[in-house]
PDB file of N, CA and C in Angstrom:
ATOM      1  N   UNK A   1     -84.049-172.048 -64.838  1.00  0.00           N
ATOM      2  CA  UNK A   1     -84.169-172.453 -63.455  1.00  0.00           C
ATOM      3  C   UNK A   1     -84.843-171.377 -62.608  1.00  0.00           C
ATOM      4  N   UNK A   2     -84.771-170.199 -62.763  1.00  0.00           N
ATOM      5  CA  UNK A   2     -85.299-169.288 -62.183  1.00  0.00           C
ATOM      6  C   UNK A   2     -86.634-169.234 -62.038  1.00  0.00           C
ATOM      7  N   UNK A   3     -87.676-169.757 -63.651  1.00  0.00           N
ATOM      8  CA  UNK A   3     -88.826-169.851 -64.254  1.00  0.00           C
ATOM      9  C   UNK A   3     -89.441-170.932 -63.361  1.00  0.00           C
ATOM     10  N   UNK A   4     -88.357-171.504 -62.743  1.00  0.00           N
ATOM     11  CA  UNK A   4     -88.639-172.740 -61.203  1.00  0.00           C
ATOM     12  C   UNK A   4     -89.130-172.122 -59.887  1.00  0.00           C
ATOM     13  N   UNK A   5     -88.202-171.007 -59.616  1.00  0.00           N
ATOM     14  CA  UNK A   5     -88.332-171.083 -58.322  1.00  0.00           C
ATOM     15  C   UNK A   5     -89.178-169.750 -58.155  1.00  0.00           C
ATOM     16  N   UNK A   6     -89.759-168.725 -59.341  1.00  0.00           N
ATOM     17  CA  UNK A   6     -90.548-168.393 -59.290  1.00  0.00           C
ATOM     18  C   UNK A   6     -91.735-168.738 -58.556  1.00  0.00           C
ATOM     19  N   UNK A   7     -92.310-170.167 -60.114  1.00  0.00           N
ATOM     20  CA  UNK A   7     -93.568-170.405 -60.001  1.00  0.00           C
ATOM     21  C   UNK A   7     -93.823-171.120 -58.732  1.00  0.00           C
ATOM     22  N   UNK A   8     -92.902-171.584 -57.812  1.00  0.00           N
ATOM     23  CA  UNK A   8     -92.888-172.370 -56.702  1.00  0.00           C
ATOM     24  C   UNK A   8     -93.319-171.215 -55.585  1.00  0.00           C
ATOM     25  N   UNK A   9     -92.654-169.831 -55.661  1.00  0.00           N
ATOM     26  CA  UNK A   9     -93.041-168.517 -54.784  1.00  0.00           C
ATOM     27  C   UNK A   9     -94.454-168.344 -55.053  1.00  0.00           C
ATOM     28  N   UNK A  10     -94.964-168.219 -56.142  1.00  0.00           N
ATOM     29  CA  UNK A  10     -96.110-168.548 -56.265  1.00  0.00           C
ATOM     30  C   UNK A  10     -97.145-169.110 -56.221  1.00  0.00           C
ATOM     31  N   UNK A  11     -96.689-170.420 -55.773  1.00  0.00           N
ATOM     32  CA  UNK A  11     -97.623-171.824 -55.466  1.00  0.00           C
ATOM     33  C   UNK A  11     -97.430-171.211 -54.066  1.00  0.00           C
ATOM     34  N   UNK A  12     -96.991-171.254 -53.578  1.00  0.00           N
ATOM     35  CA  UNK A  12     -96.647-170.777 -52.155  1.00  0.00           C
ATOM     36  C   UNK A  12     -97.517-169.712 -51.151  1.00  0.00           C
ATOM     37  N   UNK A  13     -97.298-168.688 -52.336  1.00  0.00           N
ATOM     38  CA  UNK A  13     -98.094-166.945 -52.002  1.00  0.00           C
ATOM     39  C   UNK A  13     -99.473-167.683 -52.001  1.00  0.00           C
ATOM     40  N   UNK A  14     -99.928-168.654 -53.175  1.00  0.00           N
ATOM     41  CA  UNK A  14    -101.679-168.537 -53.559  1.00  0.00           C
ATOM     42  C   UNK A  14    -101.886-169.811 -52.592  1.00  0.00           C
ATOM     43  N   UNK A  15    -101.521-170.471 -51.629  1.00  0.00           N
ATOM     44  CA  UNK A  15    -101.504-171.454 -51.090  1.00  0.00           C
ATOM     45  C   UNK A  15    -101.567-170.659 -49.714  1.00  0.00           C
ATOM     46  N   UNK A  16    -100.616-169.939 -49.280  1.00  0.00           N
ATOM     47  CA  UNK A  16    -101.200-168.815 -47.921  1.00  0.00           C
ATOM     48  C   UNK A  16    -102.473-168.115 -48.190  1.00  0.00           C
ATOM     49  N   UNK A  17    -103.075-167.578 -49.691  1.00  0.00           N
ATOM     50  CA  UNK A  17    -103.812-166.836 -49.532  1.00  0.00           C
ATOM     51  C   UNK A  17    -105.030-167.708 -49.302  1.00  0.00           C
ATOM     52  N   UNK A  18    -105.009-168.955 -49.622  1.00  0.00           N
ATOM     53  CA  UNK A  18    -106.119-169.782 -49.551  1.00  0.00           C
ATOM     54  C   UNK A  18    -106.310-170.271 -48.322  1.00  0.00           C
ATOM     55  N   UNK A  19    -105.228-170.799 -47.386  1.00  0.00           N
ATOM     56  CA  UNK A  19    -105.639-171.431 -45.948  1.00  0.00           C
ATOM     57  C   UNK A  19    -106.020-169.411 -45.396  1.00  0.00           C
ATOM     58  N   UNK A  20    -105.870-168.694 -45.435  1.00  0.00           N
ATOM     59  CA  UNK A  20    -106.180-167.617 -44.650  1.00  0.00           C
ATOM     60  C   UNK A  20    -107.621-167.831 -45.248  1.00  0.00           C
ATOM     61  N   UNK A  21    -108.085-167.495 -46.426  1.00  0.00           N
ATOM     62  CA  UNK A  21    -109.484-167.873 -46.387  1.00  0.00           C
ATOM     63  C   UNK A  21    -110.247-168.926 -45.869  1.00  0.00           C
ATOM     64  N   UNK A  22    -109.685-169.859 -45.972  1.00  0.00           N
ATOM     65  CA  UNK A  22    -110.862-171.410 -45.565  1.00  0.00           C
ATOM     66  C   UNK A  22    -110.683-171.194 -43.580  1.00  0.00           C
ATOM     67  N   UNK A  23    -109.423-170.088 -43.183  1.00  0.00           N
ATOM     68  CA  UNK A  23    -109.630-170.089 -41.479  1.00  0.00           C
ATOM     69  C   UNK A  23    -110.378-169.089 -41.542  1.00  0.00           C
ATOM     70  N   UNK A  24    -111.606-168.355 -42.244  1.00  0.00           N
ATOM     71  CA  UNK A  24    -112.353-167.068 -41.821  1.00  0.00           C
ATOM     72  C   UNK A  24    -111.546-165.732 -42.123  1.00  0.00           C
ATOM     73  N   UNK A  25    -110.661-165.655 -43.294  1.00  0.00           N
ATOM     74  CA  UNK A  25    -110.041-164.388 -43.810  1.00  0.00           C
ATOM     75  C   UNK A  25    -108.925-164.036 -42.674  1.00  0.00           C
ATOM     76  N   UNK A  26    -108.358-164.478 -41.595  1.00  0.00           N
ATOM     77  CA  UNK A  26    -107.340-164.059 -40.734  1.00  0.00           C
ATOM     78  C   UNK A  26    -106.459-164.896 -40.137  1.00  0.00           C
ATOM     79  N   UNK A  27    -105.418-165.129 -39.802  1.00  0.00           N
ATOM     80  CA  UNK A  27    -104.913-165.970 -39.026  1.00  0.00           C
ATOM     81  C   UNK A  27    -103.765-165.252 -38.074  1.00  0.00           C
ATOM     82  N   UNK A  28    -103.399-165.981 -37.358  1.00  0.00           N
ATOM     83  CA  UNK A  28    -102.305-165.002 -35.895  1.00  0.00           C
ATOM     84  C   UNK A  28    -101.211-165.428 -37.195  1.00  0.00           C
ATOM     85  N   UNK A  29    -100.147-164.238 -37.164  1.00  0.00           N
ATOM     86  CA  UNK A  29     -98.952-164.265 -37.768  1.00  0.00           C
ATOM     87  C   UNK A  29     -98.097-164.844 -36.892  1.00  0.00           C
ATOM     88  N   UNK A  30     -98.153-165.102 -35.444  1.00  0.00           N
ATOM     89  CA  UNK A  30     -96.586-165.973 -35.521  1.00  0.00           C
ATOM     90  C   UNK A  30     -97.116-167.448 -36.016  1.00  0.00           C
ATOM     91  N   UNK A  31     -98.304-167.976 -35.863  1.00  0.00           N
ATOM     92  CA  UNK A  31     -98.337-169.738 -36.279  1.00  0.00           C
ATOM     93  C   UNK A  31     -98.219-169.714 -37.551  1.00  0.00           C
ATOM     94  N   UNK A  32     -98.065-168.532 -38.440  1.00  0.00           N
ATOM     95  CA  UNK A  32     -97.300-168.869 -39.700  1.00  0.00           C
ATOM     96  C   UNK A  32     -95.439-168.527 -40.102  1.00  0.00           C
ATOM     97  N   UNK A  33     -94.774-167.836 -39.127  1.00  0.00           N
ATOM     98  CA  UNK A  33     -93.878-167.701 -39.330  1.00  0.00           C
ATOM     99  C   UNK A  33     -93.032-169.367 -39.316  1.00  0.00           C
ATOM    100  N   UNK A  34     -93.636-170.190 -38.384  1.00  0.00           N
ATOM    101  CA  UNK A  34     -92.593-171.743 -39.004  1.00  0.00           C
ATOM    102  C   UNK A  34     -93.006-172.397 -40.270  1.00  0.00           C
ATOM    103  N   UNK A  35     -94.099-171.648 -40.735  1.00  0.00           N
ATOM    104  CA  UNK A  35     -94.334-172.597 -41.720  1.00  0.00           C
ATOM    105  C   UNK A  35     -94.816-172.020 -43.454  1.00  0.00           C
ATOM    106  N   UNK A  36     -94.038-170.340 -43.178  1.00  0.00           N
ATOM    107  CA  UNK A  36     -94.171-169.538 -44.645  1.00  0.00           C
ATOM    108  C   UNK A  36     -93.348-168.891 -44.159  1.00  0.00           C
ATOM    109  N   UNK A  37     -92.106-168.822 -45.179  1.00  0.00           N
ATOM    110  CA  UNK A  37     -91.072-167.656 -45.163  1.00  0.00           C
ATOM    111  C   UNK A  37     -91.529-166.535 -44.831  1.00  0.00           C
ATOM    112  N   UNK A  38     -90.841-165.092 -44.803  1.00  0.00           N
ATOM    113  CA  UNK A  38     -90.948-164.184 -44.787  1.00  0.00           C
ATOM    114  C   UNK A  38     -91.515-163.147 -46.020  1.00  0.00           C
ATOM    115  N   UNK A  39     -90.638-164.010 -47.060  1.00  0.00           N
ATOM    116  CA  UNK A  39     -90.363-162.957 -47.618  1.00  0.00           C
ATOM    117  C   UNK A  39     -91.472-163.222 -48.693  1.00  0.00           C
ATOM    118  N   UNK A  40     -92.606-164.299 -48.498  1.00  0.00           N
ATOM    119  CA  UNK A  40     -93.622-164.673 -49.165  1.00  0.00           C
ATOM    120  C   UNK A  40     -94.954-163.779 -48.334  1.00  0.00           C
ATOM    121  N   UNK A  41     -94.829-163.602 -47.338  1.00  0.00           N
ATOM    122  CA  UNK A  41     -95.509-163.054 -46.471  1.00  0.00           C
ATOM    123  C   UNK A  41     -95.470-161.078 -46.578  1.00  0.00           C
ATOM    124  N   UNK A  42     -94.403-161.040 -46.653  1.00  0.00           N
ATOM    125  CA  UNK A  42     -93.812-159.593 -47.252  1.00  0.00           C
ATOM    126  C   UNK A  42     -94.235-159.143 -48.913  1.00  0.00           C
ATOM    127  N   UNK A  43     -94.281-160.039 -49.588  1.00  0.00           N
ATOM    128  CA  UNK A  43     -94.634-160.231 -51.058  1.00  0.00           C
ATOM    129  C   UNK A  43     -95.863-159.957 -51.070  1.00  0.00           C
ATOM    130  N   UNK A  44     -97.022-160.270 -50.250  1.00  0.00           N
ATOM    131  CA  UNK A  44     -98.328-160.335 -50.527  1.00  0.00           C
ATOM    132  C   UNK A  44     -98.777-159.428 -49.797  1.00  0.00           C
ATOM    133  N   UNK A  45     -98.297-158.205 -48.774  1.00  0.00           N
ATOM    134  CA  UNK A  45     -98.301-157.320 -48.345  1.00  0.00           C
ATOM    135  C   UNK A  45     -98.128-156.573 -49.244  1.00  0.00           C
ATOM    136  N   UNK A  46     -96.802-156.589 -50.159  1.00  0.00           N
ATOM    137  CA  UNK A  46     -96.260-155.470 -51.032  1.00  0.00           C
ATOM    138  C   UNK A  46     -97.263-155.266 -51.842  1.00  0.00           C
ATOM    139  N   UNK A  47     -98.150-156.349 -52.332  1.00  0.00           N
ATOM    140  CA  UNK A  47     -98.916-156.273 -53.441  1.00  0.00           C
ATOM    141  C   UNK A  47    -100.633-156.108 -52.884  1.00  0.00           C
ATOM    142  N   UNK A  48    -100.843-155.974 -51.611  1.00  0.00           N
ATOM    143  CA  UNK A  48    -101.713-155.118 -50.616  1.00  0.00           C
ATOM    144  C   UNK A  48    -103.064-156.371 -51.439  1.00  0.00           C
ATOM    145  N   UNK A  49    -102.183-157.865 -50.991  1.00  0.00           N
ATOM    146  CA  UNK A  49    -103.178-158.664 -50.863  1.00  0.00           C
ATOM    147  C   UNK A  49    -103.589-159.151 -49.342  1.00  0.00           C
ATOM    148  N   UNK A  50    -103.023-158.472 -48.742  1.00  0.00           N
ATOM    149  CA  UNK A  50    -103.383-158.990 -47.323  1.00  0.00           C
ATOM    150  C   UNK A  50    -102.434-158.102 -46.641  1.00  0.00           C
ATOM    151  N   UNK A  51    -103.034-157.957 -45.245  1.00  0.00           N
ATOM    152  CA  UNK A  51    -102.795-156.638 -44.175  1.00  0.00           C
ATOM    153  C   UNK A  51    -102.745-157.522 -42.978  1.00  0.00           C
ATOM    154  N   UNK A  52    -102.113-156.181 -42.233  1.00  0.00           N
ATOM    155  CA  UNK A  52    -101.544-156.932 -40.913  1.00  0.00           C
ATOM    156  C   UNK A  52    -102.595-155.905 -39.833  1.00  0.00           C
ATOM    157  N   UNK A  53    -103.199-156.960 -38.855  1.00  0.00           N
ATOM    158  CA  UNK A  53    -103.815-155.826 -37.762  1.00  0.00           C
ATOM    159  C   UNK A  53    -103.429-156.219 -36.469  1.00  0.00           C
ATOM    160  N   UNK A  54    -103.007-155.178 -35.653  1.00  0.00           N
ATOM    161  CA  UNK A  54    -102.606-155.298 -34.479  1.00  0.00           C
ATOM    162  C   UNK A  54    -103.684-155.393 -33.258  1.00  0.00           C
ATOM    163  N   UNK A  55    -104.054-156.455 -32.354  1.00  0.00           N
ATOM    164  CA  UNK A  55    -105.241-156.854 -31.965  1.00  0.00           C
ATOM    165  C   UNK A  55    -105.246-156.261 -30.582  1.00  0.00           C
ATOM    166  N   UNK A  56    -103.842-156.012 -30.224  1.00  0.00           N
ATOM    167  CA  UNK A  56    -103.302-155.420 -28.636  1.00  0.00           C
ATOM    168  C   UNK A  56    -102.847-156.719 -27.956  1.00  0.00           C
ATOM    169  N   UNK A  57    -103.007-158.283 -28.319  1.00  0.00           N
ATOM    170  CA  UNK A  57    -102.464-159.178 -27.887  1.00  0.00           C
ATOM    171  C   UNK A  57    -101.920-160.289 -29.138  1.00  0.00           C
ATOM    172  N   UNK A  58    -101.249-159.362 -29.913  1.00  0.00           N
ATOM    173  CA  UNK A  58    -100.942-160.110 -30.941  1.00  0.00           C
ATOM    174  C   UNK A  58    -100.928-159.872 -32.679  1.00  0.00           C
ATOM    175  N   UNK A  59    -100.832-160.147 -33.402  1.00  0.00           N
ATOM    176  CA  UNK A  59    -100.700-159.255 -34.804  1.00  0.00           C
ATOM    177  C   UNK A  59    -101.488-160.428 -35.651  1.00  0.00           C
ATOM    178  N   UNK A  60    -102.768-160.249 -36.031  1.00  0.00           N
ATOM    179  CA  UNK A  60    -103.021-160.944 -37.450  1.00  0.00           C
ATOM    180  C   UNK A  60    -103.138-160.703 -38.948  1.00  0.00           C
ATOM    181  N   UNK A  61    -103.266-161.968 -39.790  1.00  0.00           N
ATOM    182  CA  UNK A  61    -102.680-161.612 -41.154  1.00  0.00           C
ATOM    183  C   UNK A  61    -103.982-161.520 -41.842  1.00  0.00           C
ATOM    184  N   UNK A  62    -104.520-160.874 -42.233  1.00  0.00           N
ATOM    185  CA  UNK A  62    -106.223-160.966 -42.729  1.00  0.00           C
ATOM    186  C   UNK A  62    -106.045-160.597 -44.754  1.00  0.00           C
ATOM    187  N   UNK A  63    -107.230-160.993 -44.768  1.00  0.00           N
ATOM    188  CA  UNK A  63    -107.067-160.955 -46.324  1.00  0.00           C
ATOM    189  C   UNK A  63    -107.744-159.466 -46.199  1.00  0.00           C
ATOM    190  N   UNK A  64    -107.337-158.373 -47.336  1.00  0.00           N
ATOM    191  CA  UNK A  64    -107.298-157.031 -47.561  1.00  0.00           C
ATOM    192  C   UNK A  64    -108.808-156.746 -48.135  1.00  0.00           C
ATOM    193  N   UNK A  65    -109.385-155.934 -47.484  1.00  0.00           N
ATOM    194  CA  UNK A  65    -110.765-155.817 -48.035  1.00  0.00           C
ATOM    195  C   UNK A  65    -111.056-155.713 -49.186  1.00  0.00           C
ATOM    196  N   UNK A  66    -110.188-154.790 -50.355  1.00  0.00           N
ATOM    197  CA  UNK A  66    -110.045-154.488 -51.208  1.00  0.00           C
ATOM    198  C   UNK A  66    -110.122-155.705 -52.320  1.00  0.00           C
ATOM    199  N   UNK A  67    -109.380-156.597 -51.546  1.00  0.00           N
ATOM    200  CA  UNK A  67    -109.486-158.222 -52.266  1.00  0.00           C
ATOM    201  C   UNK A  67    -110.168-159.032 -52.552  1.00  0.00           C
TER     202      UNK A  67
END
């Protein structure tokens, strides 16, 4: 069951990383906090697939250059 809710974190993670691409590599982080956990959002940070930039009116989630 675990081998479940993995691959579902995962459908999940590669499913944020894809709408951030098809919106131009960035999106505002609160219009994703109702609609991607945290801790999927935290996950793909940890793994420095995507960065957070502070704009001075707001924080967006951009895909990591490196990526």
């Amino acid at each position: 069951m675990a081998k479940k809710a993995n691959n579902d974190f995962d459908r999940r993670a590669n499913h944020l990383l894809r709408s951030i691409r098809f919106s131009g590599g960035c999106v505002p982080l609160h219009s994703l906090q109702c609609q991607v956990s945290n801790s999927v959002i935290q996950t793909l940070l940890d793994k420095e697939l995507v960065q957070v930039q502070n704009t001075g009116r707001g924080f967006l989630l951009e895909i990591a250059e490196d990526f």
